[in-house]
PDB file of N, CA and C in Angstrom:
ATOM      1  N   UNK A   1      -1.043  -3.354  11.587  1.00  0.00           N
ATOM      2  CA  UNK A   1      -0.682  -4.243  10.492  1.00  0.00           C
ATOM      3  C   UNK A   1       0.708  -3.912   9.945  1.00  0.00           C
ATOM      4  N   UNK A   2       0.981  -2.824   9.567  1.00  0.00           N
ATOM      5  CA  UNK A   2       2.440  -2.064   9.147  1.00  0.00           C
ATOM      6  C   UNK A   2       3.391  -3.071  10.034  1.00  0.00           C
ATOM      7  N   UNK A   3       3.226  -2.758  11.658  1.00  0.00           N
ATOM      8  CA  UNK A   3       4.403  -2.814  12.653  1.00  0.00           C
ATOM      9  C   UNK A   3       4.498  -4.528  12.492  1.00  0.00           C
ATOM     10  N   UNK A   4       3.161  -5.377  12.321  1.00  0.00           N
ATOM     11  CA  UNK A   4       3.470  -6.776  11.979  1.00  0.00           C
ATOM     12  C   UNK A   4       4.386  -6.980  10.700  1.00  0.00           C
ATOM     13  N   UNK A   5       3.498  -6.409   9.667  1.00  0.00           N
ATOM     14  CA  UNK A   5       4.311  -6.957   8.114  1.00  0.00           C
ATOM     15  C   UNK A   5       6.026  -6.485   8.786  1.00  0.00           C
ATOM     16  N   UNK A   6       6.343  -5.579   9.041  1.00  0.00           N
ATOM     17  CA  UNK A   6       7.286  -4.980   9.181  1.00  0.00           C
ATOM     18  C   UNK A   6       8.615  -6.377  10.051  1.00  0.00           C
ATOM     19  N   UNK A   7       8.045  -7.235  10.869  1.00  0.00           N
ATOM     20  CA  UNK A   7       8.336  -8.003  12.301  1.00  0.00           C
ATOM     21  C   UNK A   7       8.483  -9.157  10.719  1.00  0.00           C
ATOM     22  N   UNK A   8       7.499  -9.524   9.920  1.00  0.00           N
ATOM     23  CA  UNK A   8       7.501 -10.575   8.951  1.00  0.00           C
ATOM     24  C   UNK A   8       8.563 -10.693   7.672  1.00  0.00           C
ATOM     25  N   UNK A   9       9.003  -9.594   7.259  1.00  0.00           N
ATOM     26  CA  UNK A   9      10.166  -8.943   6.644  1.00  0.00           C
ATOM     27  C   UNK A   9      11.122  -9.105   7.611  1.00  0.00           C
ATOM     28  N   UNK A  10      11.092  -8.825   8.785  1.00  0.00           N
ATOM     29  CA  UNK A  10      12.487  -8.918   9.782  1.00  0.00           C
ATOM     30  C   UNK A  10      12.774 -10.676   9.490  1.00  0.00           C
ATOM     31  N   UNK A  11      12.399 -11.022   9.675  1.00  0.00           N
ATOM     32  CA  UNK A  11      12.439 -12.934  10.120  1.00  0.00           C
ATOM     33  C   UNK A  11      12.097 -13.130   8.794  1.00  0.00           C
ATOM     34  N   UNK A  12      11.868 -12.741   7.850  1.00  0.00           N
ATOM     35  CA  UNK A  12      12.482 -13.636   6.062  1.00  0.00           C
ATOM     36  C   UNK A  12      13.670 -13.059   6.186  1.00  0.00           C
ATOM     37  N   UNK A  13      14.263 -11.855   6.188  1.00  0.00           N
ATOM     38  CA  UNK A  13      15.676 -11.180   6.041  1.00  0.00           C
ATOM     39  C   UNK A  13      16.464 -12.149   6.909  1.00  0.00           C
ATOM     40  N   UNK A  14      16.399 -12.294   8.325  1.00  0.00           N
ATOM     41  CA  UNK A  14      17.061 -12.879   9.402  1.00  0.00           C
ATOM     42  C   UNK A  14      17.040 -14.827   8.910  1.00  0.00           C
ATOM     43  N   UNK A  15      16.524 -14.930   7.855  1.00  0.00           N
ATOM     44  CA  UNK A  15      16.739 -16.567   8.095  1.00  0.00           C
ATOM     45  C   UNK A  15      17.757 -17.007   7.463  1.00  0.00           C
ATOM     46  N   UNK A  16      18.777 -15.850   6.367  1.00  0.00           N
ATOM     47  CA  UNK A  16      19.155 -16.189   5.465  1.00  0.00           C
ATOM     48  C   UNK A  16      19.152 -16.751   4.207  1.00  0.00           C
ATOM     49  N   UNK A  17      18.155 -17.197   3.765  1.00  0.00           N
ATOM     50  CA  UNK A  17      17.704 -17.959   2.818  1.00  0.00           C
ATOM     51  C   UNK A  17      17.641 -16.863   1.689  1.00  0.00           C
ATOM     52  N   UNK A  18      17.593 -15.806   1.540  1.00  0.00           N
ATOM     53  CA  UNK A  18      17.927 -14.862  -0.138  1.00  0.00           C
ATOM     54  C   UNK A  18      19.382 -13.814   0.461  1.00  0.00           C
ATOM     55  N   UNK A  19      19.465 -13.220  -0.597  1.00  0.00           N
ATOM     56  CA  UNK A  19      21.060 -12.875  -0.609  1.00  0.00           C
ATOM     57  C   UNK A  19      20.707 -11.392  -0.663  1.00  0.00           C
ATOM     58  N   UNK A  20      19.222 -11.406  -0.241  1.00  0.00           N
ATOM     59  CA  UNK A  20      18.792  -9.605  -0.554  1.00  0.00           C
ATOM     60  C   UNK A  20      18.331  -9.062   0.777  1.00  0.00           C
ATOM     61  N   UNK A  21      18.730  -8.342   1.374  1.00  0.00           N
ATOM     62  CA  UNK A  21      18.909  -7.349   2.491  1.00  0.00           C
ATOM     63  C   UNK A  21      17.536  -7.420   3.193  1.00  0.00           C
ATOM     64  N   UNK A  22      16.666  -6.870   2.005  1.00  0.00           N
ATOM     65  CA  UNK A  22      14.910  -6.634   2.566  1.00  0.00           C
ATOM     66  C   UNK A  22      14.614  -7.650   0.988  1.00  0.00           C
ATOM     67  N   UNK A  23      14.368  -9.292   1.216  1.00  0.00           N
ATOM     68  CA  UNK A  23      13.791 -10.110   0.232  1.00  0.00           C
ATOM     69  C   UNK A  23      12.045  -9.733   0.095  1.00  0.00           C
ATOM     70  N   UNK A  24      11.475  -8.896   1.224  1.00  0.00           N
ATOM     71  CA  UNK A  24      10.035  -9.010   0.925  1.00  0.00           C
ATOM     72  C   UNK A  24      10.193  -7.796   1.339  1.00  0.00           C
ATOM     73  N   UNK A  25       9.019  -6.892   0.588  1.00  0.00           N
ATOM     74  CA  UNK A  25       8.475  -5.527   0.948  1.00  0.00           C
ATOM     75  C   UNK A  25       7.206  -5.791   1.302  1.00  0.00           C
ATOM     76  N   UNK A  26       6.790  -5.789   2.339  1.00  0.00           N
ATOM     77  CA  UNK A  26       4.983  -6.043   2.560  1.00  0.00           C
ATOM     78  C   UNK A  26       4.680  -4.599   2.897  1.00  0.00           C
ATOM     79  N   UNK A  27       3.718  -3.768   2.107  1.00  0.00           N
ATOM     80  CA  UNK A  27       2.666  -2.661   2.938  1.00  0.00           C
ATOM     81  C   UNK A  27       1.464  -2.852   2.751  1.00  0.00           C
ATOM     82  N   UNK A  28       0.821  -3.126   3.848  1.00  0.00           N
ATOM     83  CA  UNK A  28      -0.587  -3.037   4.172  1.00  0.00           C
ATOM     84  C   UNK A  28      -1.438  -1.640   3.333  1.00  0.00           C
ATOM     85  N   UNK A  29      -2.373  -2.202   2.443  1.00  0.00           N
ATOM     86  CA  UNK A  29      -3.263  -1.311   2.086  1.00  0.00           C
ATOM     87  C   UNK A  29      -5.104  -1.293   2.147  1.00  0.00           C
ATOM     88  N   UNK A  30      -5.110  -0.026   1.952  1.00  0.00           N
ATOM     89  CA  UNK A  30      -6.897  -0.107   2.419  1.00  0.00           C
ATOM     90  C   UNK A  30      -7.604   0.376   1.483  1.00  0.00           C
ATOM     91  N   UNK A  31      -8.560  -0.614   0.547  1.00  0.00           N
ATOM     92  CA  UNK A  31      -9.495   0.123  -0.324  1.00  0.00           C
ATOM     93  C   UNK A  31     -10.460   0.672   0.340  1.00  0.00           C
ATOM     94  N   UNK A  32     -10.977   2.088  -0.586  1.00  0.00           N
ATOM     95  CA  UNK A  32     -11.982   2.499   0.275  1.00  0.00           C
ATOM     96  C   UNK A  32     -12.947   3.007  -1.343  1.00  0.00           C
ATOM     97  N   UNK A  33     -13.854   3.364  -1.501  1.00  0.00           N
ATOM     98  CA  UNK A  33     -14.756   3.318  -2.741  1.00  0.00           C
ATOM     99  C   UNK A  33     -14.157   4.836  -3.125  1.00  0.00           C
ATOM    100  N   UNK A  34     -13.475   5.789  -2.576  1.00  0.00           N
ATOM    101  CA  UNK A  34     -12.870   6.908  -2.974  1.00  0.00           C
ATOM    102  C   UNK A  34     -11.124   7.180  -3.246  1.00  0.00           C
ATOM    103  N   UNK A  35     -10.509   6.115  -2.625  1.00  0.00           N
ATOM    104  CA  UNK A  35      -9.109   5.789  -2.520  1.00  0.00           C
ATOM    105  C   UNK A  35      -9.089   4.734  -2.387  1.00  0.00           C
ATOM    106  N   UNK A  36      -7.255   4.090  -2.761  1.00  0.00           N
ATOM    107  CA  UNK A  36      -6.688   3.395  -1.577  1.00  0.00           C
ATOM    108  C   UNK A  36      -5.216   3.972  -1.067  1.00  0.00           C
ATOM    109  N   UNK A  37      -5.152   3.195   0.549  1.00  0.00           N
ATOM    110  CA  UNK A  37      -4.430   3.962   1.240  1.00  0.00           C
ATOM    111  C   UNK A  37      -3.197   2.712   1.310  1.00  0.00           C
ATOM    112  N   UNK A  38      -1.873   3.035   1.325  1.00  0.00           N
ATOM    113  CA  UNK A  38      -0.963   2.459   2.233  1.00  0.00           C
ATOM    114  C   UNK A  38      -0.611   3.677   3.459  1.00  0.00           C
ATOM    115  N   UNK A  39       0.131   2.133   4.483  1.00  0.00           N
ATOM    116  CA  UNK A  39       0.681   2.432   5.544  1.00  0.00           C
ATOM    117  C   UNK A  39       2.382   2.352   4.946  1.00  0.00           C
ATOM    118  N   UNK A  40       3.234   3.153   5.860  1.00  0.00           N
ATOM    119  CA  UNK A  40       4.398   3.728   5.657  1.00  0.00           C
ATOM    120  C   UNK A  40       5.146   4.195   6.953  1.00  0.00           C
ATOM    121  N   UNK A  41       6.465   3.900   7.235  1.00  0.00           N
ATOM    122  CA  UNK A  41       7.482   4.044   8.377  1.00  0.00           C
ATOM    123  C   UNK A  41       7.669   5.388   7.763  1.00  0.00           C
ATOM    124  N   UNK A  42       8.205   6.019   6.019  1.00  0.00           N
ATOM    125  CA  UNK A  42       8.163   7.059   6.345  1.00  0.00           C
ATOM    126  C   UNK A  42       7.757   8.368   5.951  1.00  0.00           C
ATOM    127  N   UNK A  43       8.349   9.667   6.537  1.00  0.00           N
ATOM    128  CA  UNK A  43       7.307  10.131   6.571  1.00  0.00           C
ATOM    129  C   UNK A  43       7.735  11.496   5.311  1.00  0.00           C
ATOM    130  N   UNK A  44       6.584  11.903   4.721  1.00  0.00           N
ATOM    131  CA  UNK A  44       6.993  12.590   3.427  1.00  0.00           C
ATOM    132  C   UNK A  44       5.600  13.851   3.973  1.00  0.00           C
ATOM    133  N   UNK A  45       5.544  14.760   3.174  1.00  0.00           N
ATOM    134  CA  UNK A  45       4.851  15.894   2.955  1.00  0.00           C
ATOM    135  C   UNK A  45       3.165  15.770   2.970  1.00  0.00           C
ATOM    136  N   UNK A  46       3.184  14.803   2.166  1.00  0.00           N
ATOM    137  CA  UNK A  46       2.287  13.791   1.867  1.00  0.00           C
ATOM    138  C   UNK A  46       1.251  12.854   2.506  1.00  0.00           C
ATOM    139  N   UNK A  47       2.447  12.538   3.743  1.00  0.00           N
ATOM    140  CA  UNK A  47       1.722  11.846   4.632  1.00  0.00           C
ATOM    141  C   UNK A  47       1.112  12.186   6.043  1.00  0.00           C
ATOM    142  N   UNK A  48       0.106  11.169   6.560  1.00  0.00           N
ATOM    143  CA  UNK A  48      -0.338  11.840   7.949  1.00  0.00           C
ATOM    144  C   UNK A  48      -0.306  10.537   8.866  1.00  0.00           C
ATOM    145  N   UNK A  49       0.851  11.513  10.148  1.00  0.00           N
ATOM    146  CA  UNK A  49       1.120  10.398  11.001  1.00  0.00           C
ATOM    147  C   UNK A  49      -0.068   9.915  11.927  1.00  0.00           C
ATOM    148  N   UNK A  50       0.118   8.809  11.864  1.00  0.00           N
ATOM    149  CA  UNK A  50      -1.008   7.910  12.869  1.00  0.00           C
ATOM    150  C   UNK A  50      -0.377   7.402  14.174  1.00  0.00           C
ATOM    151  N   UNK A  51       0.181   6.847  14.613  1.00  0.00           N
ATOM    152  CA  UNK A  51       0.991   6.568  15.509  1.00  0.00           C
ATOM    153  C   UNK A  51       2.353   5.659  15.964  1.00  0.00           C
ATOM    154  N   UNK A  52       2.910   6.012  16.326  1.00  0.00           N
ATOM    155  CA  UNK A  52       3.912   4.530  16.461  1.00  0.00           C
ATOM    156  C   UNK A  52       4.470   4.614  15.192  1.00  0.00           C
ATOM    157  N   UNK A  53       5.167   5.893  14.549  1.00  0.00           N
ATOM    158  CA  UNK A  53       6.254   5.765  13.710  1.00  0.00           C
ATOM    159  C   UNK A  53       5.128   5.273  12.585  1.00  0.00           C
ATOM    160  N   UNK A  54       4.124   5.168  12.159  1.00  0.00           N
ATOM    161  CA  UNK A  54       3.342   4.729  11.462  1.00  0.00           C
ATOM    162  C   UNK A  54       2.538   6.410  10.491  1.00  0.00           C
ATOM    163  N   UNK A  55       2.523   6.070   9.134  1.00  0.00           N
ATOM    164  CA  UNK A  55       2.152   6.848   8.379  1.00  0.00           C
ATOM    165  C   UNK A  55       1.303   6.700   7.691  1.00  0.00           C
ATOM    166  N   UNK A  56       0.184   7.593   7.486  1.00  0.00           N
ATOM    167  CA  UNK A  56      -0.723   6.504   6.266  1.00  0.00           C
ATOM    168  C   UNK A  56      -0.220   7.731   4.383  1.00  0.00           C
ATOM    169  N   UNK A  57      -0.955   7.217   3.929  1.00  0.00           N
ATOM    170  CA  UNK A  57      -0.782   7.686   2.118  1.00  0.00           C
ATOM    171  C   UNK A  57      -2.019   7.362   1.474  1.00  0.00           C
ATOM    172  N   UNK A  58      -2.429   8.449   0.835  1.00  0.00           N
ATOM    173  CA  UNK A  58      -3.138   8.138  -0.236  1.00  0.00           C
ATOM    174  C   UNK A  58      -2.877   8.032  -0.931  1.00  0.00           C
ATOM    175  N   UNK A  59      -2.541   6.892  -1.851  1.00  0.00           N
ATOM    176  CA  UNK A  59      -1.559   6.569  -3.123  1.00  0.00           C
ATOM    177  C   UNK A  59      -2.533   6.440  -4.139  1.00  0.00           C
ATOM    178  N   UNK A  60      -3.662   5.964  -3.998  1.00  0.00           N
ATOM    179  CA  UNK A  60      -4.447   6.437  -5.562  1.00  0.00           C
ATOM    180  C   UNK A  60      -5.946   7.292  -5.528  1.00  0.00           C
ATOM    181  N   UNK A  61      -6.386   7.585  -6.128  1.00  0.00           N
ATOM    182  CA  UNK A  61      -7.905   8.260  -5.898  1.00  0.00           C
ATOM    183  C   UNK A  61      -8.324   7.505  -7.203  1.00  0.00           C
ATOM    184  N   UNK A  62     -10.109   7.752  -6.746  1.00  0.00           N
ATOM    185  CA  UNK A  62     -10.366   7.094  -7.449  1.00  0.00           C
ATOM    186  C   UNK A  62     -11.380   8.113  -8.526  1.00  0.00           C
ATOM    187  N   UNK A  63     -11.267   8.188  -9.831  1.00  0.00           N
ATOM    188  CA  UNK A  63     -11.900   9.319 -10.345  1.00  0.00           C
ATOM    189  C   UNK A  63     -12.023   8.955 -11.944  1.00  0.00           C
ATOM    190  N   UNK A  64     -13.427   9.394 -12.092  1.00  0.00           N
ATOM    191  CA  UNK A  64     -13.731   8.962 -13.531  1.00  0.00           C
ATOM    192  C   UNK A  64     -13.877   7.351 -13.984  1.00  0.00           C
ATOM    193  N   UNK A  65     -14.131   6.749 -12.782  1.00  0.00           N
ATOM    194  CA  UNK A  65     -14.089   5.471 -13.103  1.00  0.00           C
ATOM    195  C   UNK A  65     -13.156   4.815 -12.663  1.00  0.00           C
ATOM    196  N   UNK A  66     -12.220   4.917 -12.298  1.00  0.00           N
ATOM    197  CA  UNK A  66     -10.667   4.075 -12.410  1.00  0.00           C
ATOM    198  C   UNK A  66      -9.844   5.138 -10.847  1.00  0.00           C
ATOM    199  N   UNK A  67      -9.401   4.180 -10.805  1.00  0.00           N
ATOM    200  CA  UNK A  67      -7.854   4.354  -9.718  1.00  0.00           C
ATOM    201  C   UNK A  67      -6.667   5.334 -10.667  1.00  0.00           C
ATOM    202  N   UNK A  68      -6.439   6.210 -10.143  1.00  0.00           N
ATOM    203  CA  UNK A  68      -5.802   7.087 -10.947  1.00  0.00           C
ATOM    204  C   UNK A  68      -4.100   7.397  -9.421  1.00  0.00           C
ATOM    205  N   UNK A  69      -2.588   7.241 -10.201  1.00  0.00           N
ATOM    206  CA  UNK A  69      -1.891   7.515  -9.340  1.00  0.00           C
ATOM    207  C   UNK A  69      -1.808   8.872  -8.867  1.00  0.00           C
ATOM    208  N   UNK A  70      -1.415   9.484  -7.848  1.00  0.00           N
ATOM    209  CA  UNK A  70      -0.405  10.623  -7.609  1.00  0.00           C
ATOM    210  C   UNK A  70       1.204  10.636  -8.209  1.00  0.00           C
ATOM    211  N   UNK A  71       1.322  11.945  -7.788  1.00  0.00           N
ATOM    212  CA  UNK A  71       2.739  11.678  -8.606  1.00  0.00           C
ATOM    213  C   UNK A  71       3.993  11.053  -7.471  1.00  0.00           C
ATOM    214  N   UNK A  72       3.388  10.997  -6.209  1.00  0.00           N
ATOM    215  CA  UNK A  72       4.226  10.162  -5.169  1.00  0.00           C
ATOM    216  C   UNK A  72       3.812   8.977  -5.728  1.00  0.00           C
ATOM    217  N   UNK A  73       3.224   7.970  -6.093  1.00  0.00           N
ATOM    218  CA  UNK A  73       2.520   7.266  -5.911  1.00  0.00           C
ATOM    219  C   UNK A  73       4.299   6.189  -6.484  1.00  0.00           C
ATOM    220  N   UNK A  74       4.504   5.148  -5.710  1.00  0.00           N
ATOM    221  CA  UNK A  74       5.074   4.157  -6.192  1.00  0.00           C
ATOM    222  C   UNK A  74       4.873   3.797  -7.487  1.00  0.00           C
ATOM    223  N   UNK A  75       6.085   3.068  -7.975  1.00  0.00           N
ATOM    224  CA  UNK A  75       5.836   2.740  -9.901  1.00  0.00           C
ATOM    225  C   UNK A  75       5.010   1.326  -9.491  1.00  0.00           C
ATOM    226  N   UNK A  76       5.134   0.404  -8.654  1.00  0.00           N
ATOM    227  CA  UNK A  76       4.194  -0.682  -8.604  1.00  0.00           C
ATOM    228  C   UNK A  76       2.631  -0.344  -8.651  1.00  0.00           C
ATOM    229  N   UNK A  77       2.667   0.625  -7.994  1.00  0.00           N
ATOM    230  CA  UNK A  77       0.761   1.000  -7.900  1.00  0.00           C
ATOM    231  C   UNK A  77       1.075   2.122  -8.841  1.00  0.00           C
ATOM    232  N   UNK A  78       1.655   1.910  -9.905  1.00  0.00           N
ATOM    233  CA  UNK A  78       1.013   2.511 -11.310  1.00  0.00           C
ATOM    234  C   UNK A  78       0.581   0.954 -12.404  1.00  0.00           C
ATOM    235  N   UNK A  79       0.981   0.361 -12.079  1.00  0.00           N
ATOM    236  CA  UNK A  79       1.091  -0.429 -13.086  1.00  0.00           C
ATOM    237  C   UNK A  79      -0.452  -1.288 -13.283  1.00  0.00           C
ATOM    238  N   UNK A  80      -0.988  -1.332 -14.729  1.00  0.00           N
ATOM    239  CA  UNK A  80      -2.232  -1.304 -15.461  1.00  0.00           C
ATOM    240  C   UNK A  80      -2.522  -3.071 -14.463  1.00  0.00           C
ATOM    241  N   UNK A  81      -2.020  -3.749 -14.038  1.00  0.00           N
ATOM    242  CA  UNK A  81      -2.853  -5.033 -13.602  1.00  0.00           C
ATOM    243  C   UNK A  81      -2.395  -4.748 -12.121  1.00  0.00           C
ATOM    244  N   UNK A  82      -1.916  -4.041 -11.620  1.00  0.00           N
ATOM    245  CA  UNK A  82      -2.286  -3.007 -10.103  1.00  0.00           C
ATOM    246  C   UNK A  82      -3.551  -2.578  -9.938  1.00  0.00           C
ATOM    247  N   UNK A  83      -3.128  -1.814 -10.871  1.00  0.00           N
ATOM    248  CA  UNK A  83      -4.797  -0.650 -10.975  1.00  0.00           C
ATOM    249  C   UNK A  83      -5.690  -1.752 -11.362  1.00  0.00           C
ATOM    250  N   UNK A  84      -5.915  -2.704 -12.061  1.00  0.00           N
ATOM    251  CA  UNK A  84      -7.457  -3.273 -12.709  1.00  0.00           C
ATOM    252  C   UNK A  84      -7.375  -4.176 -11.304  1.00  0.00           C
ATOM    253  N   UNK A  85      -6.613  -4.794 -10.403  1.00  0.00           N
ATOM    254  CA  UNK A  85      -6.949  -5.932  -9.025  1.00  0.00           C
ATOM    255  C   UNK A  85      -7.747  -4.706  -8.338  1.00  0.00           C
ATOM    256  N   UNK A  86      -7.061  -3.422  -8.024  1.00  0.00           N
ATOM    257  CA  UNK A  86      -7.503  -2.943  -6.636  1.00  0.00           C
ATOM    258  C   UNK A  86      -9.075  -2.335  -7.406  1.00  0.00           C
ATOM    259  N   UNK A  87      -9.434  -2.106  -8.680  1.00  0.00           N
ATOM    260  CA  UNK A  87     -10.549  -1.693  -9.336  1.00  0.00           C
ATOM    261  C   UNK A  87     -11.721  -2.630  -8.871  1.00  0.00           C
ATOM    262  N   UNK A  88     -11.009  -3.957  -9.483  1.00  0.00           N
ATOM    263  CA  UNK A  88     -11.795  -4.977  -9.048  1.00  0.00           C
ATOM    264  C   UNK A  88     -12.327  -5.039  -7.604  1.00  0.00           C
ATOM    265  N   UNK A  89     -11.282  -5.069  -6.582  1.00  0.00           N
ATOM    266  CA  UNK A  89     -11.386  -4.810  -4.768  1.00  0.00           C
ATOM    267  C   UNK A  89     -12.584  -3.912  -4.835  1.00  0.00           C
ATOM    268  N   UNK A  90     -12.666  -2.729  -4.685  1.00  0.00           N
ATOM    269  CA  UNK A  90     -13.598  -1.636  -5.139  1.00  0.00           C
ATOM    270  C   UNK A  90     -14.853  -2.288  -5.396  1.00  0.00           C
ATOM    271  N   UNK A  91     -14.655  -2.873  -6.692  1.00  0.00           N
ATOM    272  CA  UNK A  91     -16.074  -3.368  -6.741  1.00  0.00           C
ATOM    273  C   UNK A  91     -17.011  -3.931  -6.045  1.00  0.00           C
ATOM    274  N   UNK A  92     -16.079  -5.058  -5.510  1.00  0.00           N
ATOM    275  CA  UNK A  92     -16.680  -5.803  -4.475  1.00  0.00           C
ATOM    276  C   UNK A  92     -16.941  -5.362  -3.438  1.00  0.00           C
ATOM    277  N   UNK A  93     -15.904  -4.525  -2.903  1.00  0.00           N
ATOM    278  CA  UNK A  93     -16.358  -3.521  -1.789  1.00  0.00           C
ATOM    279  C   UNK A  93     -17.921  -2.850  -2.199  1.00  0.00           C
ATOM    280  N   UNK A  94     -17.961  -2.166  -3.229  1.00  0.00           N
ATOM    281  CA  UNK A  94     -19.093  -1.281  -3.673  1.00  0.00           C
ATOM    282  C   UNK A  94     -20.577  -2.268  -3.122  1.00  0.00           C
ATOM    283  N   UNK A  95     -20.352  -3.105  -3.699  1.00  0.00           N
ATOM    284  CA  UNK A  95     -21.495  -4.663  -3.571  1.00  0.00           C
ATOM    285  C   UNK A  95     -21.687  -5.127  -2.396  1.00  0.00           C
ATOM    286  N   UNK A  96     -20.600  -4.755  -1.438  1.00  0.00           N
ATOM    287  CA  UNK A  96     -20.983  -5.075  -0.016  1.00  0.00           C
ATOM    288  C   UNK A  96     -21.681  -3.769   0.519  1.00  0.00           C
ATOM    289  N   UNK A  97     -21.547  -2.642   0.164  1.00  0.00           N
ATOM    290  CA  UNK A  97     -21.898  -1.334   1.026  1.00  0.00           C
ATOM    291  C   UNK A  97     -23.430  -1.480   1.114  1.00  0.00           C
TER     292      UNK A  97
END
Protein backbone atom coordinates (compact mmCIF):
# COMPACT_ATOMS: atom_id res chain seq x y z
CA UNK A 1 0.00 0.00 0.00
CA UNK A 2 2.95 2.57 0.99
CA UNK A 3 4.77 1.77 -2.58
CA UNK A 4 1.09 2.51 -4.28
CA UNK A 5 0.10 5.74 -2.22
CA UNK A 6 3.66 6.64 -2.87
CA UNK A 7 3.15 6.00 -7.27
CA UNK A 8 -0.39 8.28 -6.38
CA UNK A 9 1.56 11.31 -4.92
CA UNK A 10 4.03 10.82 -7.90
CA UNK A 11 1.18 11.52 -10.67
CA UNK A 12 -0.73 14.44 -8.48
CA UNK A 13 2.93 16.11 -8.21
CA UNK A 14 3.67 15.23 -12.05
CA UNK A 15 0.33 16.76 -13.42
CA UNK A 16 1.10 20.13 -12.45
CA UNK A 17 -1.97 21.32 -11.26
CA UNK A 18 -0.61 22.72 -7.45
CA UNK A 19 2.51 24.76 -7.15
CA UNK A 20 3.60 22.35 -4.17
CA UNK A 21 6.38 19.85 -4.77
CA UNK A 22 4.60 16.83 -2.73
CA UNK A 23 0.58 18.44 -2.96
CA UNK A 24 -0.57 15.08 -1.18
CA UNK A 25 1.08 13.14 1.67
CA UNK A 26 -0.78 9.73 1.71
CA UNK A 27 0.48 7.05 4.57
CA UNK A 28 -1.27 4.03 4.85
CA UNK A 29 -2.30 3.14 8.41
CA UNK A 30 -3.43 0.09 10.45
CA UNK A 31 -5.74 0.05 13.45
CA UNK A 32 -5.24 -2.66 15.59
CA UNK A 33 -7.32 -2.77 19.21
CA UNK A 34 -3.67 -2.15 20.88
CA UNK A 35 -2.13 0.45 18.34
CA UNK A 36 -2.14 2.08 15.20
CA UNK A 37 0.58 1.63 12.80
CA UNK A 38 1.85 3.76 9.78
CA UNK A 39 3.95 2.69 6.93
CA UNK A 40 7.12 4.91 6.16
CA UNK A 41 10.10 5.16 3.33
CA UNK A 42 12.00 6.29 6.30
CA UNK A 43 13.82 4.80 8.46
CA UNK A 44 14.34 6.11 12.21
CA UNK A 45 15.34 4.14 15.50
CA UNK A 46 11.92 3.57 15.92
CA UNK A 47 11.14 1.78 13.11
CA UNK A 48 11.09 -1.89 11.78
CA UNK A 49 11.95 -2.58 8.27
CA UNK A 50 9.54 -4.73 6.34
CA UNK A 51 10.65 -4.78 2.94
CA UNK A 52 11.19 -2.89 -0.18
CA UNK A 53 12.51 0.31 1.45
CA UNK A 54 9.26 0.03 3.45
CA UNK A 55 9.04 0.76 7.30
CA UNK A 56 6.37 0.25 9.63
CA UNK A 57 5.75 2.71 13.12
CA UNK A 58 3.88 2.54 15.90
CA UNK A 59 2.64 5.96 16.14
CA UNK A 60 0.01 5.61 18.83
CA UNK A 61 -0.80 2.97 21.62
CA UNK A 62 -3.63 2.57 22.90
CA UNK A 63 -3.91 2.91 26.84
CA UNK A 64 -6.36 3.86 29.44
CA UNK A 65 -8.97 4.15 27.08
CA UNK A 66 -7.75 6.41 24.33
CA UNK A 67 -4.96 6.51 21.60
CA UNK A 68 -2.19 8.12 23.31
CA UNK A 69 0.97 9.68 20.94
CA UNK A 70 4.72 8.81 21.18
CA UNK A 71 6.98 11.44 21.22
CA UNK A 72 7.94 10.53 17.40
CA UNK A 73 4.56 10.52 16.74
CA UNK A 74 3.68 13.24 13.89
CA UNK A 75 1.80 16.61 15.10
CA UNK A 76 -1.22 15.41 12.74
CA UNK A 77 -1.75 12.12 14.76
CA UNK A 78 -1.68 14.23 17.84
CA UNK A 79 -4.41 16.18 17.09
CA UNK A 80 -7.83 15.66 19.44
CA UNK A 81 -10.27 14.87 16.11
CA UNK A 82 -7.23 12.43 14.88
CA UNK A 83 -7.28 10.69 17.98
CA UNK A 84 -11.36 10.62 18.53
CA UNK A 85 -11.72 9.13 14.22
CA UNK A 86 -9.02 6.43 14.79
CA UNK A 87 -10.83 5.81 18.60
CA UNK A 88 -13.86 5.52 16.83
CA UNK A 89 -12.01 2.89 13.97
CA UNK A 90 -11.11 0.84 17.14
CA UNK A 91 -14.38 0.59 18.10
CA UNK A 92 -15.73 -0.78 15.31
CA UNK A 93 -12.93 -2.90 14.88
CA UNK A 94 -13.55 -4.09 18.66
CA UNK A 95 -17.39 -5.03 17.42
CA UNK A 96 -16.15 -6.96 14.63
CA UNK A 97 -13.58 -9.20 16.71
Amino acid sequence: MKRHSIQLEQTLAASGRFPEARPLNLDPGLVQLGKFLLASTKDQGHRIFLRDGIFAEVTLRFHAGAFEPWPWTYADYREPEVLRFLGEARELLAVRR
